[in-house]
C-alpha atoms as a PDB file:
ATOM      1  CA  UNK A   1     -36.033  17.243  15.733  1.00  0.00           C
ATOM      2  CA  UNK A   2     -32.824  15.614  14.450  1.00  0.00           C
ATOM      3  CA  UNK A   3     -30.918  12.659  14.736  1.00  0.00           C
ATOM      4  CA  UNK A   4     -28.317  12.086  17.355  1.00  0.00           C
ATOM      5  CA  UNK A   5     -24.843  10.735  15.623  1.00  0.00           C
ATOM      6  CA  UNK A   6     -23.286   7.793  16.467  1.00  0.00           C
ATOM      7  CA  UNK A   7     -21.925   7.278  20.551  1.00  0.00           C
ATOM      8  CA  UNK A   8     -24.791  10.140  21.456  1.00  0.00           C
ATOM      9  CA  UNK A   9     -27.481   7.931  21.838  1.00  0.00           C
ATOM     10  CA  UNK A  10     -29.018   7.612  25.184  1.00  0.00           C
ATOM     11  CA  UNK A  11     -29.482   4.521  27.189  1.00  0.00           C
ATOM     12  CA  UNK A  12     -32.460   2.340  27.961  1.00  0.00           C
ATOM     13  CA  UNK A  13     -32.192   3.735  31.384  1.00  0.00           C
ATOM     14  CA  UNK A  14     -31.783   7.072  30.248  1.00  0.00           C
ATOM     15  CA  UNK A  15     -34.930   7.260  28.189  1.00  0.00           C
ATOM     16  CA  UNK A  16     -36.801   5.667  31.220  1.00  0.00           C
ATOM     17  CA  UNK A  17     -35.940   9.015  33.280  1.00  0.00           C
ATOM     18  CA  UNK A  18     -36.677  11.001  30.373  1.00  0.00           C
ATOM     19  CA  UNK A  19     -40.375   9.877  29.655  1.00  0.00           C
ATOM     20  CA  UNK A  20     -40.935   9.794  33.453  1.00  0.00           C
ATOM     21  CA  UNK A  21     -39.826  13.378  33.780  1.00  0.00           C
ATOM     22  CA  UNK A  22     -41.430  14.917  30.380  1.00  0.00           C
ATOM     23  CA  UNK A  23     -44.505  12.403  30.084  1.00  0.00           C
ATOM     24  CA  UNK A  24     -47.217  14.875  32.282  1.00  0.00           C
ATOM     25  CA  UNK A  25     -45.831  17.752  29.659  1.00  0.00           C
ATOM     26  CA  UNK A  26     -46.587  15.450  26.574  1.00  0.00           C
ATOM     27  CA  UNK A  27     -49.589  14.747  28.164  1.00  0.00           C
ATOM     28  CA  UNK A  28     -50.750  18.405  27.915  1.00  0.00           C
ATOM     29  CA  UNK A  29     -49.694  18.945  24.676  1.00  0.00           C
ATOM     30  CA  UNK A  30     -51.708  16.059  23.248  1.00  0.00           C
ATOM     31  CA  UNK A  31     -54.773  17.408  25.535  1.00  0.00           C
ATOM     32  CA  UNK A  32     -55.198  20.491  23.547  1.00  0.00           C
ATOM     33  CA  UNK A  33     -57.957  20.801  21.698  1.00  0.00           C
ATOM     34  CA  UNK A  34     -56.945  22.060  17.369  1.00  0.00           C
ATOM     35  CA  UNK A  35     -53.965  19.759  18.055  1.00  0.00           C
ATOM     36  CA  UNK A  36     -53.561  17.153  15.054  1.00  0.00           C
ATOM     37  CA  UNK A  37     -50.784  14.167  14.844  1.00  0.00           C
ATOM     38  CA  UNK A  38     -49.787  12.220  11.690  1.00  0.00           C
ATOM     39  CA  UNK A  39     -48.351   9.243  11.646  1.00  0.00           C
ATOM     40  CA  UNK A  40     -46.431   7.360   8.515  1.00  0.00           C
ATOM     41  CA  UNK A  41     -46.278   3.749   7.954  1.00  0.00           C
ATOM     42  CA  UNK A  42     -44.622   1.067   5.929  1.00  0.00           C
ATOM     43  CA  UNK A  43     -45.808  -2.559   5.617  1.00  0.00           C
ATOM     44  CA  UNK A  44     -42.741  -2.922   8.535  1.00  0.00           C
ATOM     45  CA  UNK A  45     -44.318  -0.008  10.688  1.00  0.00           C
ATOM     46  CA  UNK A  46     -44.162   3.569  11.631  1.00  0.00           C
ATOM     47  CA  UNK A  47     -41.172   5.372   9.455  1.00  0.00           C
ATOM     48  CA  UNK A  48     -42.349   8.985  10.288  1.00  0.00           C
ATOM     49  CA  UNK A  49     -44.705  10.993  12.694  1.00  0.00           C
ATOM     50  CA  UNK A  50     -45.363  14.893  13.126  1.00  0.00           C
ATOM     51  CA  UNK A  51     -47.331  16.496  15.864  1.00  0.00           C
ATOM     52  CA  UNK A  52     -48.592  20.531  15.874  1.00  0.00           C
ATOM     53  CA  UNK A  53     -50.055  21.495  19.127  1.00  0.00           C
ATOM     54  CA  UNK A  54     -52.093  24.943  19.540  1.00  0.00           C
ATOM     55  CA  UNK A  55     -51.918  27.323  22.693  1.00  0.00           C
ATOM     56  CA  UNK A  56     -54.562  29.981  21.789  1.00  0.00           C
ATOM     57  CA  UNK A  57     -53.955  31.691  18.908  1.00  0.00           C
ATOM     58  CA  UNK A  58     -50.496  29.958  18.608  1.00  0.00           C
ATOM     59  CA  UNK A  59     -50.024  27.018  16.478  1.00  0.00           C
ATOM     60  CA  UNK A  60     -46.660  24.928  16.666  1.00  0.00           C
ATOM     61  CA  UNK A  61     -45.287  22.253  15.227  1.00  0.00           C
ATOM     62  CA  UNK A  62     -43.343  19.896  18.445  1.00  0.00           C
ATOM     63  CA  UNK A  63     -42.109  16.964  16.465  1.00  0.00           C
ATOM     64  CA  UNK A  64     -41.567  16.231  12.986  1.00  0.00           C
ATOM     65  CA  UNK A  65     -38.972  13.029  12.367  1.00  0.00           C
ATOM     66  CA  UNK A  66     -38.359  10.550   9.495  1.00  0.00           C
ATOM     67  CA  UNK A  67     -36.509   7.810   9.847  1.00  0.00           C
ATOM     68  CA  UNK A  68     -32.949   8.755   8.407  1.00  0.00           C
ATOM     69  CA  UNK A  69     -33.618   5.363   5.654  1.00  0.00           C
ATOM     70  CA  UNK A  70     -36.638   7.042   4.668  1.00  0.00           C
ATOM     71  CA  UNK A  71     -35.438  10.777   4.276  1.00  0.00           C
ATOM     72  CA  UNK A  72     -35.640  12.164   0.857  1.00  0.00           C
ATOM     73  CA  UNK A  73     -38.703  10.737  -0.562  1.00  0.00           C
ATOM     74  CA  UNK A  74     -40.983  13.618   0.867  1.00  0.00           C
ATOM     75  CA  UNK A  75     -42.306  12.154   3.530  1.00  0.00           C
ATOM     76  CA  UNK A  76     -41.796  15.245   5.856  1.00  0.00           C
ATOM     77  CA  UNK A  77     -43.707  17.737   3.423  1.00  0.00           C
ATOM     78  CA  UNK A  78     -46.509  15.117   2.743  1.00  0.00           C
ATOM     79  CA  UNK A  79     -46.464  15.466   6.700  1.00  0.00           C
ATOM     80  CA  UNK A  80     -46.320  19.267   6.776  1.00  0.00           C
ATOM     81  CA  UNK A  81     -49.164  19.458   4.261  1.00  0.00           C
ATOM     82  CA  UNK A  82     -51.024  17.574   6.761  1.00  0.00           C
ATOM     83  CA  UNK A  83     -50.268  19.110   9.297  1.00  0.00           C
ATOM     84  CA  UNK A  84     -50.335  22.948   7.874  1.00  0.00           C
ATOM     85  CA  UNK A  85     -53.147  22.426   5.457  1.00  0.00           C
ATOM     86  CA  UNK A  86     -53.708  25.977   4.925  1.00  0.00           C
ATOM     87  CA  UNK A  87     -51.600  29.516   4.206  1.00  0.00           C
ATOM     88  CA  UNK A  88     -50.184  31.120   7.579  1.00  0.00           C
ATOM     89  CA  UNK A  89     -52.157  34.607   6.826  1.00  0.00           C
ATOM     90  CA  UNK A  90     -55.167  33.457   9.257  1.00  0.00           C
ATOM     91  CA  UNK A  91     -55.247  34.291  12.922  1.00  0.00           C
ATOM     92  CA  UNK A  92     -53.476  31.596  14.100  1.00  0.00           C
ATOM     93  CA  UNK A  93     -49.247  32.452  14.341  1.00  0.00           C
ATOM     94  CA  UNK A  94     -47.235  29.614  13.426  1.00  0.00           C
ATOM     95  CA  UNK A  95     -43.986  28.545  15.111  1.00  0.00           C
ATOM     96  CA  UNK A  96     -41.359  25.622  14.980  1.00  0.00           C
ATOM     97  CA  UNK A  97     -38.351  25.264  16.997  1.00  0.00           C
ATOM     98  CA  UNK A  98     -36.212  23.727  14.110  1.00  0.00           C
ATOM     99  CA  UNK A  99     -32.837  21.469  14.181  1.00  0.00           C
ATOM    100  CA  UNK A 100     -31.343  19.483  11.285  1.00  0.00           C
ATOM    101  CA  UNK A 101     -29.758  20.502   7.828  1.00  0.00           C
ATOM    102  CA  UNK A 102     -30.311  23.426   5.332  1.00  0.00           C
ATOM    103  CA  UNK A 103     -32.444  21.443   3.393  1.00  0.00           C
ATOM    104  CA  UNK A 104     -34.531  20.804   6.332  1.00  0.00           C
ATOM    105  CA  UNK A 105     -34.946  24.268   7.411  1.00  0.00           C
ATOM    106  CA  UNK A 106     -35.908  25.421   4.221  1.00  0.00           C
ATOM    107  CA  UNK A 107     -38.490  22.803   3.755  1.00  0.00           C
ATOM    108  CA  UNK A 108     -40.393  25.007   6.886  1.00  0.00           C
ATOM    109  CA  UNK A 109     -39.665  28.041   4.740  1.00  0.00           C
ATOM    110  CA  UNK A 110     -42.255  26.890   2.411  1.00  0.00           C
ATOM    111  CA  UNK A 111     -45.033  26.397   4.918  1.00  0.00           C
ATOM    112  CA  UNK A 112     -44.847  30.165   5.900  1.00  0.00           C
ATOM    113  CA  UNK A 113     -42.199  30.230   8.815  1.00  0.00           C
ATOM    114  CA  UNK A 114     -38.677  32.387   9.064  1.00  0.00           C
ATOM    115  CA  UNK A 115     -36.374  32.280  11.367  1.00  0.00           C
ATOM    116  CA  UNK A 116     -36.735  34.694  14.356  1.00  0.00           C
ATOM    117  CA  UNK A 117     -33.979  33.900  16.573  1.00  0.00           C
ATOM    118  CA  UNK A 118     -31.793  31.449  17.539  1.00  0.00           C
ATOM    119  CA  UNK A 119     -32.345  28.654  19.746  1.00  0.00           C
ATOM    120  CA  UNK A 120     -29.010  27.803  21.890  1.00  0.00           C
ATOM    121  CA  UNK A 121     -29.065  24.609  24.408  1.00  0.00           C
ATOM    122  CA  UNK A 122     -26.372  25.131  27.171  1.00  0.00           C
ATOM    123  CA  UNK A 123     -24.778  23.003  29.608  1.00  0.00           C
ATOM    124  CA  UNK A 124     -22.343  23.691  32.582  1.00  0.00           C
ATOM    125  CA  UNK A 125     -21.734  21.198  35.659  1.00  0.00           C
ATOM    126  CA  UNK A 126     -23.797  22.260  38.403  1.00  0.00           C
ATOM    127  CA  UNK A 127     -20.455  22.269  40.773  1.00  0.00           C
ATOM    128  CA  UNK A 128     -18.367  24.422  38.272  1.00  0.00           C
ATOM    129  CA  UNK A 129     -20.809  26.903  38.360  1.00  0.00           C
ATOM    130  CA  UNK A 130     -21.879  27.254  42.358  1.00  0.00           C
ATOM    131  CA  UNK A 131     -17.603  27.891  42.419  1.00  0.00           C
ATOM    132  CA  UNK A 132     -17.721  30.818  40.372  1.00  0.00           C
ATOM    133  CA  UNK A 133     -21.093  32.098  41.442  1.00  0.00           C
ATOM    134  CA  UNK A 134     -19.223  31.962  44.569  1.00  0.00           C
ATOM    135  CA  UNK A 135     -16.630  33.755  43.731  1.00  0.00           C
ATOM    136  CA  UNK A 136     -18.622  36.175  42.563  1.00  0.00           C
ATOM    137  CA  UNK A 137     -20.352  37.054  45.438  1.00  0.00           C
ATOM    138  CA  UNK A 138     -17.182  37.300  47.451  1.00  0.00           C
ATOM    139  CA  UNK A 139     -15.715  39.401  45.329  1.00  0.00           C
ATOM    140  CA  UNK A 140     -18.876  41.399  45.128  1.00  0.00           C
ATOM    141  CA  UNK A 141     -19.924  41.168  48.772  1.00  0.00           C
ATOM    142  CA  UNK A 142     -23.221  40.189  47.528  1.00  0.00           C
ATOM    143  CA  UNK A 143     -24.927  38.215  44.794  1.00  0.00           C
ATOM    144  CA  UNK A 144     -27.959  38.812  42.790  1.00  0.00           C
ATOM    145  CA  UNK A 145     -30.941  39.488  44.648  1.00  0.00           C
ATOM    146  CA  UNK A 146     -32.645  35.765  45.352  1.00  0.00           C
ATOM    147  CA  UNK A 147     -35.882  35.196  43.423  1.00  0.00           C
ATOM    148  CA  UNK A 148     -39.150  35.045  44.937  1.00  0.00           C
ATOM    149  CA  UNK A 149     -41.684  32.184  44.867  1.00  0.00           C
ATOM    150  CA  UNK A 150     -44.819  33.585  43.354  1.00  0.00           C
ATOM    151  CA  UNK A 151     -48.153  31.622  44.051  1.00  0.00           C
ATOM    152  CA  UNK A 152     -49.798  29.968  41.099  1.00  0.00           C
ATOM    153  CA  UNK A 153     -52.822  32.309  40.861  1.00  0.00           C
ATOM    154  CA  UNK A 154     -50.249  35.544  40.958  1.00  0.00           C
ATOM    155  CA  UNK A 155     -48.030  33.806  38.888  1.00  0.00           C
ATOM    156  CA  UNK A 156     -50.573  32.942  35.840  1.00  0.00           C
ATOM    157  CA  UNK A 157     -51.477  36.588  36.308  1.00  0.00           C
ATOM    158  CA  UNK A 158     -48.173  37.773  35.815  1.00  0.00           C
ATOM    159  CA  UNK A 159     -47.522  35.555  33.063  1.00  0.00           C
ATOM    160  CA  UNK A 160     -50.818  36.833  31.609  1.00  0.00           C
ATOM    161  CA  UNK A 161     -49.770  40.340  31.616  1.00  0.00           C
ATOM    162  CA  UNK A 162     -45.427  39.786  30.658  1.00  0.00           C
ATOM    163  CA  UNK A 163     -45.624  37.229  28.315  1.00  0.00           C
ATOM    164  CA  UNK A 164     -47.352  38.945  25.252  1.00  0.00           C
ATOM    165  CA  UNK A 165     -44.509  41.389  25.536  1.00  0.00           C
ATOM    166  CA  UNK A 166     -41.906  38.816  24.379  1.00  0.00           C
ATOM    167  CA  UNK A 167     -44.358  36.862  21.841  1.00  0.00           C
ATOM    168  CA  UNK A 168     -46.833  38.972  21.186  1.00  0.00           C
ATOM    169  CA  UNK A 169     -49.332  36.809  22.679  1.00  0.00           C
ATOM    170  CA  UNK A 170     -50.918  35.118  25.834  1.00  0.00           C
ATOM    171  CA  UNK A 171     -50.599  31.062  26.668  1.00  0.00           C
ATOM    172  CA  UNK A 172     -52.676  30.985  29.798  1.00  0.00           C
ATOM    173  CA  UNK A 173     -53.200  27.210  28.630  1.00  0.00           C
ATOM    174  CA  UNK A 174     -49.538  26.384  29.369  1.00  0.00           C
ATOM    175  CA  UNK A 175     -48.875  28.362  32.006  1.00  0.00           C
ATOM    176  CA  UNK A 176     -52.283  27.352  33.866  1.00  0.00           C
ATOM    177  CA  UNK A 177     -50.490  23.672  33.508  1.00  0.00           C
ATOM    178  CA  UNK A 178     -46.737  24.669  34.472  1.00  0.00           C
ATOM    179  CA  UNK A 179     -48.521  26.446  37.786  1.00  0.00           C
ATOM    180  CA  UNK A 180     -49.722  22.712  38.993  1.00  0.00           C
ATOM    181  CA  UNK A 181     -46.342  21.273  38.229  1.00  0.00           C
ATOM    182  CA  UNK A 182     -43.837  23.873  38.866  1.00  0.00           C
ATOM    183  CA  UNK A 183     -43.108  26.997  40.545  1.00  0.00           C
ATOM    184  CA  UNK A 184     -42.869  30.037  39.633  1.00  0.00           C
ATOM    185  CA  UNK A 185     -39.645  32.378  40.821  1.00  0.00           C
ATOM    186  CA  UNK A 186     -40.175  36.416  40.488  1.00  0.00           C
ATOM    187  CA  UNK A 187     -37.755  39.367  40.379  1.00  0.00           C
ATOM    188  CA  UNK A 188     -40.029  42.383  41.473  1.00  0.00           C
ATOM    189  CA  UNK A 189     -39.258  45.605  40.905  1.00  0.00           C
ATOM    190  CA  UNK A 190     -38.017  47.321  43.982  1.00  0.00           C
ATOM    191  CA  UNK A 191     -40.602  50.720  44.097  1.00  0.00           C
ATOM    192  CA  UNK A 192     -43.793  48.892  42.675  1.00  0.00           C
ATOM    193  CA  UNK A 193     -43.535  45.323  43.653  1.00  0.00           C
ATOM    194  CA  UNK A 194     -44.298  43.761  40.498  1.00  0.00           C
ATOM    195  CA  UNK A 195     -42.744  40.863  38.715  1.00  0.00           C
ATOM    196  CA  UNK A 196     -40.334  42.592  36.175  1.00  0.00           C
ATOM    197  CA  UNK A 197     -39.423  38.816  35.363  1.00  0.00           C
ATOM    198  CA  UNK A 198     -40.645  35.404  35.967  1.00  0.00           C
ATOM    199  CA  UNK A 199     -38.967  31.753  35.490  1.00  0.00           C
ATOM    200  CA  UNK A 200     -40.663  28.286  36.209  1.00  0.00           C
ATOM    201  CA  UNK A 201     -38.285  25.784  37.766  1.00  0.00           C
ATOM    202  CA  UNK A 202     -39.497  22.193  37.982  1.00  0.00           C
ATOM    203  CA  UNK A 203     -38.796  20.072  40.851  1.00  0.00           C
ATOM    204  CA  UNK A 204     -36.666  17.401  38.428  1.00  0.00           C
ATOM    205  CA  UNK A 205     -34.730  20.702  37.636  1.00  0.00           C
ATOM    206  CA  UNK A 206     -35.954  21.641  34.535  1.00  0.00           C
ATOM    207  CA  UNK A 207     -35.424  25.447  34.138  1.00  0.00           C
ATOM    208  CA  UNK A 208     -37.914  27.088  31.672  1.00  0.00           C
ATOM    209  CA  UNK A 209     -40.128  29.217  30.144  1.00  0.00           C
ATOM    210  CA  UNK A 210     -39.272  32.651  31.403  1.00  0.00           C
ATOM    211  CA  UNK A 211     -39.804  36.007  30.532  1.00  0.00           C
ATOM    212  CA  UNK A 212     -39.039  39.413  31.521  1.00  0.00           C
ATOM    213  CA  UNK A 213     -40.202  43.183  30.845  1.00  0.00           C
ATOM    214  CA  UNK A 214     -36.488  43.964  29.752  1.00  0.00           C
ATOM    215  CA  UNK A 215     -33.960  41.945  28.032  1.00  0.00           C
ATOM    216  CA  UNK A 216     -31.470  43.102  30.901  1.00  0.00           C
ATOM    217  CA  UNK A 217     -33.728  42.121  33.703  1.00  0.00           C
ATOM    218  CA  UNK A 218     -34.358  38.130  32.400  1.00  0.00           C
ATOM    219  CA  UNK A 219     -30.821  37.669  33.737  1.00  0.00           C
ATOM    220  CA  UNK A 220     -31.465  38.057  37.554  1.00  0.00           C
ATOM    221  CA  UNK A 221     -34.502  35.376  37.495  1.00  0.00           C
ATOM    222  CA  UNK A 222     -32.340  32.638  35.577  1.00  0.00           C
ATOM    223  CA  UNK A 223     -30.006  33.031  37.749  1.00  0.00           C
ATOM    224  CA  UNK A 224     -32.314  32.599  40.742  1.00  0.00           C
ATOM    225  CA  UNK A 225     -33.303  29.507  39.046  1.00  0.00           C
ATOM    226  CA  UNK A 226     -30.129  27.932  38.249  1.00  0.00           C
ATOM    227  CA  UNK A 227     -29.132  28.693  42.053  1.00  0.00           C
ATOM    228  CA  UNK A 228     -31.914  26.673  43.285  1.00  0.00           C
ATOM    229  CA  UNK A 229     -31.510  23.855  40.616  1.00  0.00           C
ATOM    230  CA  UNK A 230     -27.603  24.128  41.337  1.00  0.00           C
ATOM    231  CA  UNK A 231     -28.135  23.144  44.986  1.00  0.00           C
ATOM    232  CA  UNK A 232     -30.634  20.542  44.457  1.00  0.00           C
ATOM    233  CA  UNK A 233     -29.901  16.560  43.820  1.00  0.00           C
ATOM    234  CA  UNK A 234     -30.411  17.387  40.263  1.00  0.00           C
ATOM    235  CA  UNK A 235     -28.206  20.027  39.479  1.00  0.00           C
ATOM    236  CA  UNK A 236     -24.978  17.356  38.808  1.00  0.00           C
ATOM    237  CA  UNK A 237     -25.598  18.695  35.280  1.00  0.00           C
ATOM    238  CA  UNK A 238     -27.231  22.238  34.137  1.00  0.00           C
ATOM    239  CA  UNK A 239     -28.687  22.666  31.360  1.00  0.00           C
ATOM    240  CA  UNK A 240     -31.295  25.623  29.446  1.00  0.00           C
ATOM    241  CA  UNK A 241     -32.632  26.805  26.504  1.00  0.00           C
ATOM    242  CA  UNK A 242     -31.985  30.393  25.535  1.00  0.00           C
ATOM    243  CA  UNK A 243     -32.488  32.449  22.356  1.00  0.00           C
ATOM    244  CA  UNK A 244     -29.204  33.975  20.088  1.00  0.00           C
ATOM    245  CA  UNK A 245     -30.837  37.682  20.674  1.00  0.00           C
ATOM    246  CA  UNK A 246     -30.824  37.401  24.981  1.00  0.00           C
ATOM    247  CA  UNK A 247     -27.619  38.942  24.775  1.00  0.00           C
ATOM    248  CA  UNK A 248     -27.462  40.718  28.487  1.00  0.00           C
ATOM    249  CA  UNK A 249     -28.425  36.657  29.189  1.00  0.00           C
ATOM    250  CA  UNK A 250     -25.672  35.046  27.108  1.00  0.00           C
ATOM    251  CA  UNK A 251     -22.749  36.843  28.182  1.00  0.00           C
ATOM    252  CA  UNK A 252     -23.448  36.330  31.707  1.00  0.00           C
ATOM    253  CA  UNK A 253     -24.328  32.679  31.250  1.00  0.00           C
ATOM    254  CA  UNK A 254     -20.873  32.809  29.055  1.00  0.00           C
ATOM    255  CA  UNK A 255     -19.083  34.076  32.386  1.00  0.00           C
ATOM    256  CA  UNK A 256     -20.524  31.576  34.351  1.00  0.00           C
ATOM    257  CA  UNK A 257     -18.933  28.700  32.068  1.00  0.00           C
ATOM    258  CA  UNK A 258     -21.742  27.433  29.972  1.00  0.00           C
ATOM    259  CA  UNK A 259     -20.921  26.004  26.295  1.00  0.00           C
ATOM    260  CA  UNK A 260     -23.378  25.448  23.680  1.00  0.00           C
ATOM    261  CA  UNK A 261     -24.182  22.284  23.598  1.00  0.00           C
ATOM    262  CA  UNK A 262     -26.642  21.722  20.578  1.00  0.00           C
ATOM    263  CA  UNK A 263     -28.128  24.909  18.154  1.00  0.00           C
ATOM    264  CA  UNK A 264     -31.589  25.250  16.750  1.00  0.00           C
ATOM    265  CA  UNK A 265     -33.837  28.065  15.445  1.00  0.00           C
ATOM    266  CA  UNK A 266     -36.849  29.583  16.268  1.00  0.00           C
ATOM    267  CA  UNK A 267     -38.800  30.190  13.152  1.00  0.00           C
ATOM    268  CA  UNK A 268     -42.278  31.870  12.728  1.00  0.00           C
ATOM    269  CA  UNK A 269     -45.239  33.186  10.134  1.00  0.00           C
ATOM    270  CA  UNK A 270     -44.644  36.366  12.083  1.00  0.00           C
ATOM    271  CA  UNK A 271     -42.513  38.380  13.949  1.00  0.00           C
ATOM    272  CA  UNK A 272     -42.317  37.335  17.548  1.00  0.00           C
ATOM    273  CA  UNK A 273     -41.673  41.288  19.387  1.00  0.00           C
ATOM    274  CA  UNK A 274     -39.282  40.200  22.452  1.00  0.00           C
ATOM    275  CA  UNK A 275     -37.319  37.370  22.447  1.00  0.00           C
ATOM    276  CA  UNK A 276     -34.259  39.020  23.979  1.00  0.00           C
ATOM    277  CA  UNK A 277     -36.085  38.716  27.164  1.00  0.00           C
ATOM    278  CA  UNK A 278     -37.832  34.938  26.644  1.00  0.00           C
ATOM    279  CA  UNK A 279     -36.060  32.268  28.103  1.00  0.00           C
ATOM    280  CA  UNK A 280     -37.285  28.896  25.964  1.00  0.00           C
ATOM    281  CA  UNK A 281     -39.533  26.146  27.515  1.00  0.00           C
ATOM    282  CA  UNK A 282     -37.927  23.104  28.703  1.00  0.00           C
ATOM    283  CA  UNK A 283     -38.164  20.365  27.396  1.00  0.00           C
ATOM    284  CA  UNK A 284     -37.695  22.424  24.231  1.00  0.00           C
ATOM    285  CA  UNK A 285     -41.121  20.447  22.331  1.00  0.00           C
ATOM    286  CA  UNK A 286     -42.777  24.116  23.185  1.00  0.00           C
ATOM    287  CA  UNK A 287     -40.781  28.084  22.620  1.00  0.00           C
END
């Protein structure tokens, strides 16, 4: 996490939305069992608070922040040490999704994470883009093939058998809880009729995780995605999460008008296999 600088901070009103959208996903996390949260006080209060949050064998750190008066005095290592108490050579695989400085990212570096990939949030207004997806298809004579809605139970099966491709590993956990509050959109393969890709899409238009056999073939279902969130009363603004390595992803996305809005990096105790074809949760507290 990082601090936002000066005439970037959100409104009362905007926080309001914000913790009614993402408040049944912290929920979850904070519902795991392993989980552990740290909190640091003063005599005046809290100054600093970490969180790490474990999906089977996965173990990640979602928030680590120190107020910017107390930064510098160690308080975010004495909160790592806490929170990461032991080496990362055990079973469990340890991830962060990590903003902030160079000092900050290599204070993970000592807790047994590298950086895997990079972690790109993207924006593009949600008229811009149904223009030139429109254009597209006229120029085309056809779009991308539309998504299709998978049920919950086919859709934590799929997830159960794509997802270890891109990570290495299963999170039935997570996906058992994004089935009960979003659905799932598919692009099947055309001979066998399987899922070659999968994207949730929340009904407050958050777009995210998503995965796909093939780097090239993540492109179709985000697209699918963004069309539905596009058309809906919350798709004023897009906005995903995608990783630096999804290239087939981020040139398309690049055609369609999205800018980077805000970098971060995935980092990890161990190589994560795929992440050309892993599209980031959202909100961006889980990969």
């Amino acid at each position: 996490m990082s601090v936002l600088p000066p005439g970037r901070e959100p409104s009362q009103a905007d926080i309001r939305s914000r913790w009614r959208a993402q408040r049944s996903f912290v929920e979850f996390m904070a519902a795991q069992p392993g989980g552990r949260y740290w909190i640091c006080e003063s005599d005046a209060g809290p100054v600093a608070f970490a969180r790490v949050v474990r999906l089977g064998d996965i173990e990640e750190l979602t928030e680590l922040m120190v107020e910017p008066g107390h930064q510098g005095r160690g308080i975010g290592a004495a909160l790592l040490r806490r929170c990461w108490p032991d080496d990362s050579e055990g079973s469990l695989v340890r991830v962060v999704v990590a903003a902030g400085a160079p000092r900050d990212l290599s204070l993970y570096l000592s807790f047994g994470v590298m950086p895997a990939t990079g972690h790109w949030h993207l924006r593009q207004q949600g008229r811009e883009y149904l223009d030139r997806r429109g254009r597209e298809a006229a120029a085309a004579g056809a779009g991308d093939h539309a998504g299709l809605v998978l049920s919950g139970e086919r859709a934590l099966d799929e997830w159960t058998r794509i997802e270890p491709l891109a990570l290495g590993r299963a999170r039935r956990p997570l996906h058992e809880f994004m089935a009960r509050e979003r659905f799932c959109v598919a692009r099947l393969d055309p001979v066998s009729e399987r899922p070659r890709a999968l994207c949730w899409v929340g009904g407050d238009g958050q777009i995210g995780p998503g995965v796909a056999e093939r780097a090239e073939d993540l492109v179709a279902v985000v697209l699918a995605a963004l069309d539905r969130v596009a058309r809906s009363p919350e798709g004023e603004q897009l906005s995903l999460f995608a990783t630096s390595s999804s290239w087939p992803l981020l040139r398309r996305l690049r055609g369609l008008g999205f800018r980077l809005y805000w970098p971060s990096w995935v980092m990890a105790s161990v190589p994560l296999p795929g992440l050309d074809r892993y599209l980031p949760t959202r909100p961006p507290n889980l990969l």
